[in-house]
PDB file of N, CA and C in Angstrom:
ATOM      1  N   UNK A   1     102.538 100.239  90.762  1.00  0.00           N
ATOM      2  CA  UNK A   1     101.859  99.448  91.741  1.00  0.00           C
ATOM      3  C   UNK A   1     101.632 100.278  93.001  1.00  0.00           C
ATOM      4  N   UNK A   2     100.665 101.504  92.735  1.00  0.00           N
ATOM      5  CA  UNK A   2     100.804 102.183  93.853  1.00  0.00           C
ATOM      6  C   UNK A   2     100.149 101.780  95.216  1.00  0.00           C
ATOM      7  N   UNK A   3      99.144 100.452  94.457  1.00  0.00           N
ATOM      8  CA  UNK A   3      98.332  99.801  96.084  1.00  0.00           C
ATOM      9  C   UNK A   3      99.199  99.082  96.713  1.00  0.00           C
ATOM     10  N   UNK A   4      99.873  98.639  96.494  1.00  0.00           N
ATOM     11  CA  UNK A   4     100.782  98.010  97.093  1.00  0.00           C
ATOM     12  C   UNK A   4     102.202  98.746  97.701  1.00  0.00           C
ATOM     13  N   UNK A   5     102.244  99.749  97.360  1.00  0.00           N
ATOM     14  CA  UNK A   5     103.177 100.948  97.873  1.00  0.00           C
ATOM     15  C   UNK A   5     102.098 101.563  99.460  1.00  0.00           C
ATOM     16  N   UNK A   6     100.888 101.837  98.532  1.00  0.00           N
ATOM     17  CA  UNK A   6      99.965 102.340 100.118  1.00  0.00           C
ATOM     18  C   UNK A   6      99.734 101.416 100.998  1.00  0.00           C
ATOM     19  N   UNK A   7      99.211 100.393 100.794  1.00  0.00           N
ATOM     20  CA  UNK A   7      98.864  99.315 101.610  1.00  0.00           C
ATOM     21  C   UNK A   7      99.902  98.791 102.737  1.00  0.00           C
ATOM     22  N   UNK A   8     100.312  98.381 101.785  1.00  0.00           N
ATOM     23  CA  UNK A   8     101.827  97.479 102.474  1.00  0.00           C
ATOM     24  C   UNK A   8     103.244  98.540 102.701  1.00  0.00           C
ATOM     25  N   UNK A   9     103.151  99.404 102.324  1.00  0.00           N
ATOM     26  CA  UNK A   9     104.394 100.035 102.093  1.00  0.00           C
ATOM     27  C   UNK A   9     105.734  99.442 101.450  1.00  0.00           C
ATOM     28  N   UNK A  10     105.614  99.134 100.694  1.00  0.00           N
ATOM     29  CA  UNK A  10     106.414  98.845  99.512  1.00  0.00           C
ATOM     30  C   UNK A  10     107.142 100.086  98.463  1.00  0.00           C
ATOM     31  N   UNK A  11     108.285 100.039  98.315  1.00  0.00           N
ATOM     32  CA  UNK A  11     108.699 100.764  97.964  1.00  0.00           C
ATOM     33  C   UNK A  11     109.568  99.888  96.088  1.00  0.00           C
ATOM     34  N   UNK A  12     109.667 100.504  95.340  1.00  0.00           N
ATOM     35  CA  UNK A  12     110.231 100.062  93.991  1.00  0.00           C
ATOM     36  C   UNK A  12     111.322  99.211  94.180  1.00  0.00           C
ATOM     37  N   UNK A  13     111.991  99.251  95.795  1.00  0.00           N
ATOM     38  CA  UNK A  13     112.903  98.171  95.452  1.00  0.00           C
ATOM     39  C   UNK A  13     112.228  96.403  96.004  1.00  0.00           C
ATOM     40  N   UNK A  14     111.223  96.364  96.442  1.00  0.00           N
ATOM     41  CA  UNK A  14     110.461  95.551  96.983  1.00  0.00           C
ATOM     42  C   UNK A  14     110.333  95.070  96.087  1.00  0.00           C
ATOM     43  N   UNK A  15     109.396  95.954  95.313  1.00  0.00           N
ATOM     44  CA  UNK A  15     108.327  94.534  94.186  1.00  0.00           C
ATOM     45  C   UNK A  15     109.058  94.568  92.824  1.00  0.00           C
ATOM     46  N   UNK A  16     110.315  95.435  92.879  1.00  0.00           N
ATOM     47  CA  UNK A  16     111.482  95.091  91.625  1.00  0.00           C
ATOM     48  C   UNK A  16     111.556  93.811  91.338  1.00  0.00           C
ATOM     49  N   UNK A  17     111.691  92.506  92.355  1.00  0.00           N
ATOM     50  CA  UNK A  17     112.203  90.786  92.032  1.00  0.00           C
ATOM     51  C   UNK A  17     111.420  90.400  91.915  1.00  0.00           C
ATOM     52  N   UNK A  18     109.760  90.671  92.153  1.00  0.00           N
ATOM     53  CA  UNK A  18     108.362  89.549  91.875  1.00  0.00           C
ATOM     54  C   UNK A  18     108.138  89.917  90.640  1.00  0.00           C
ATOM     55  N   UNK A  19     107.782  88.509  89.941  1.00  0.00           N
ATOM     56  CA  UNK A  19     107.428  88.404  88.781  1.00  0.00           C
ATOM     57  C   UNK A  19     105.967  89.224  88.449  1.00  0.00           C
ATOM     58  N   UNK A  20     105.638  89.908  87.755  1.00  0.00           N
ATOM     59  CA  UNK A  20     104.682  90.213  87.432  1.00  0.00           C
ATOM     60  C   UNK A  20     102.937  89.510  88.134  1.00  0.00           C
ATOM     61  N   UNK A  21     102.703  88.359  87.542  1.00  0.00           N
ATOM     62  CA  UNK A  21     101.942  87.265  88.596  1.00  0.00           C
ATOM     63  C   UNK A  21     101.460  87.329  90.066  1.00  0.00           C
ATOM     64  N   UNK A  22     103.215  87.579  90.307  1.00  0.00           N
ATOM     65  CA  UNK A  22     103.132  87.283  91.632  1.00  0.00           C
ATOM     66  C   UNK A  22     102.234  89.159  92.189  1.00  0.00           C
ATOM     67  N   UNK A  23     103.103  90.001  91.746  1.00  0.00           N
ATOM     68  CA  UNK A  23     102.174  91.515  92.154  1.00  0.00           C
ATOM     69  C   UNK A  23     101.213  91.513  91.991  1.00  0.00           C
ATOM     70  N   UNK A  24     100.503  90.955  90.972  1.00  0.00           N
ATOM     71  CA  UNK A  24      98.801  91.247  90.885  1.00  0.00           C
ATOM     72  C   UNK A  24      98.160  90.099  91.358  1.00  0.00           C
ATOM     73  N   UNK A  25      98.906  89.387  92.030  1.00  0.00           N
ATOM     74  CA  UNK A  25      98.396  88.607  93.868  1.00  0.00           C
ATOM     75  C   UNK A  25      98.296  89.284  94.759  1.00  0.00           C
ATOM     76  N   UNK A  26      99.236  89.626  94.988  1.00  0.00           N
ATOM     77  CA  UNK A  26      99.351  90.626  95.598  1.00  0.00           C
ATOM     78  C   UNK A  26      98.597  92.151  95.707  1.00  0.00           C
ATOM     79  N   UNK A  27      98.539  92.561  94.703  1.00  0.00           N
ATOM     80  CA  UNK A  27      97.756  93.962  94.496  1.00  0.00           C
ATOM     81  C   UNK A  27      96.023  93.144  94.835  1.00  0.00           C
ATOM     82  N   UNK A  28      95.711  92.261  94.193  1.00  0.00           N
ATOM     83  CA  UNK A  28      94.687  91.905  95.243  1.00  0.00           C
ATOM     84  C   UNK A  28      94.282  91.862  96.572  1.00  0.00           C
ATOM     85  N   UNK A  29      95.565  91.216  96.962  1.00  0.00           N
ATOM     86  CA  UNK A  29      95.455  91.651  98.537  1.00  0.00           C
ATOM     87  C   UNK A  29      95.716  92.871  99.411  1.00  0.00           C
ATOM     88  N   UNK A  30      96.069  93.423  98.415  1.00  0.00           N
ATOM     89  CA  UNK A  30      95.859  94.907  99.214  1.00  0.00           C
ATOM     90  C   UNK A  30      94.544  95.474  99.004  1.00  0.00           C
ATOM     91  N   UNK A  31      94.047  95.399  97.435  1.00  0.00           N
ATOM     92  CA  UNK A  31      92.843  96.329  97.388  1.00  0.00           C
ATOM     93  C   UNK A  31      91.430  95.390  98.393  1.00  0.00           C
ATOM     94  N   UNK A  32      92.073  93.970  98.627  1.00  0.00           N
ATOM     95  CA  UNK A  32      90.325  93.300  99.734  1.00  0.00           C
ATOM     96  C   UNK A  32      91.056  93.994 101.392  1.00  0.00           C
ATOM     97  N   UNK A  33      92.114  94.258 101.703  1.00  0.00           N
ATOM     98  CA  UNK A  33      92.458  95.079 102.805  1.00  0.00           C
ATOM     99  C   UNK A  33      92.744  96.515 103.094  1.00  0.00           C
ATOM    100  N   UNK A  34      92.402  97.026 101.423  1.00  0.00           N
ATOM    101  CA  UNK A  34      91.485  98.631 101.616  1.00  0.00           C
ATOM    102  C   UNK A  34      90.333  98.458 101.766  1.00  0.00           C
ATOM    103  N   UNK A  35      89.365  97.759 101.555  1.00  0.00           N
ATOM    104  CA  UNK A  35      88.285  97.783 101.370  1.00  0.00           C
ATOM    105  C   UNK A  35      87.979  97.053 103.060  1.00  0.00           C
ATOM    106  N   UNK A  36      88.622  96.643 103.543  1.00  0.00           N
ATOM    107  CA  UNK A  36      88.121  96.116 105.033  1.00  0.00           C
ATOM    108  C   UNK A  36      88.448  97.310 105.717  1.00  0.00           C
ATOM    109  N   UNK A  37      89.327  98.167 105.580  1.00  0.00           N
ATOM    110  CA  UNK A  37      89.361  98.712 106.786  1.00  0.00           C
ATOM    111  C   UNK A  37      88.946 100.698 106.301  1.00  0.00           C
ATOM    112  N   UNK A  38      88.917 100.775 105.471  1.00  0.00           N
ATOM    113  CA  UNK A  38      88.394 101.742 104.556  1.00  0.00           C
ATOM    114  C   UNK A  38      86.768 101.902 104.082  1.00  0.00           C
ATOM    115  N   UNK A  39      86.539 100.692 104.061  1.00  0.00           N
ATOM    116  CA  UNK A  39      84.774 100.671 103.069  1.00  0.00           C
ATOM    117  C   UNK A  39      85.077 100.500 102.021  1.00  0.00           C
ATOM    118  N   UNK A  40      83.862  99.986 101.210  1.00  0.00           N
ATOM    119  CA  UNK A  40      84.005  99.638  99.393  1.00  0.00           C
ATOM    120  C   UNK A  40      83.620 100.926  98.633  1.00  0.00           C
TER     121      UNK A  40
END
């Protein structure tokens, strides 16, 4: 989950307890807040 390591800074012990589900909520919201402050 490396967007969510760049984005947010999250590290393996972070997103170790979220269920699967819940990260690729998450990894969504990182890649629409690369894309705001980065470009598409």
């Amino acid at each position: 989950m490396a967007d969510l390591a760049i984005v947010f800074h999250w590290g393996p012990a972070d997103m170790d307890p979220l269920p699967l589900s819940e990260l690729m909520d998450w990894r969504e919201r990182a890649i629409t807040r690369w894309e705001q402050t980065h470009g598409k």
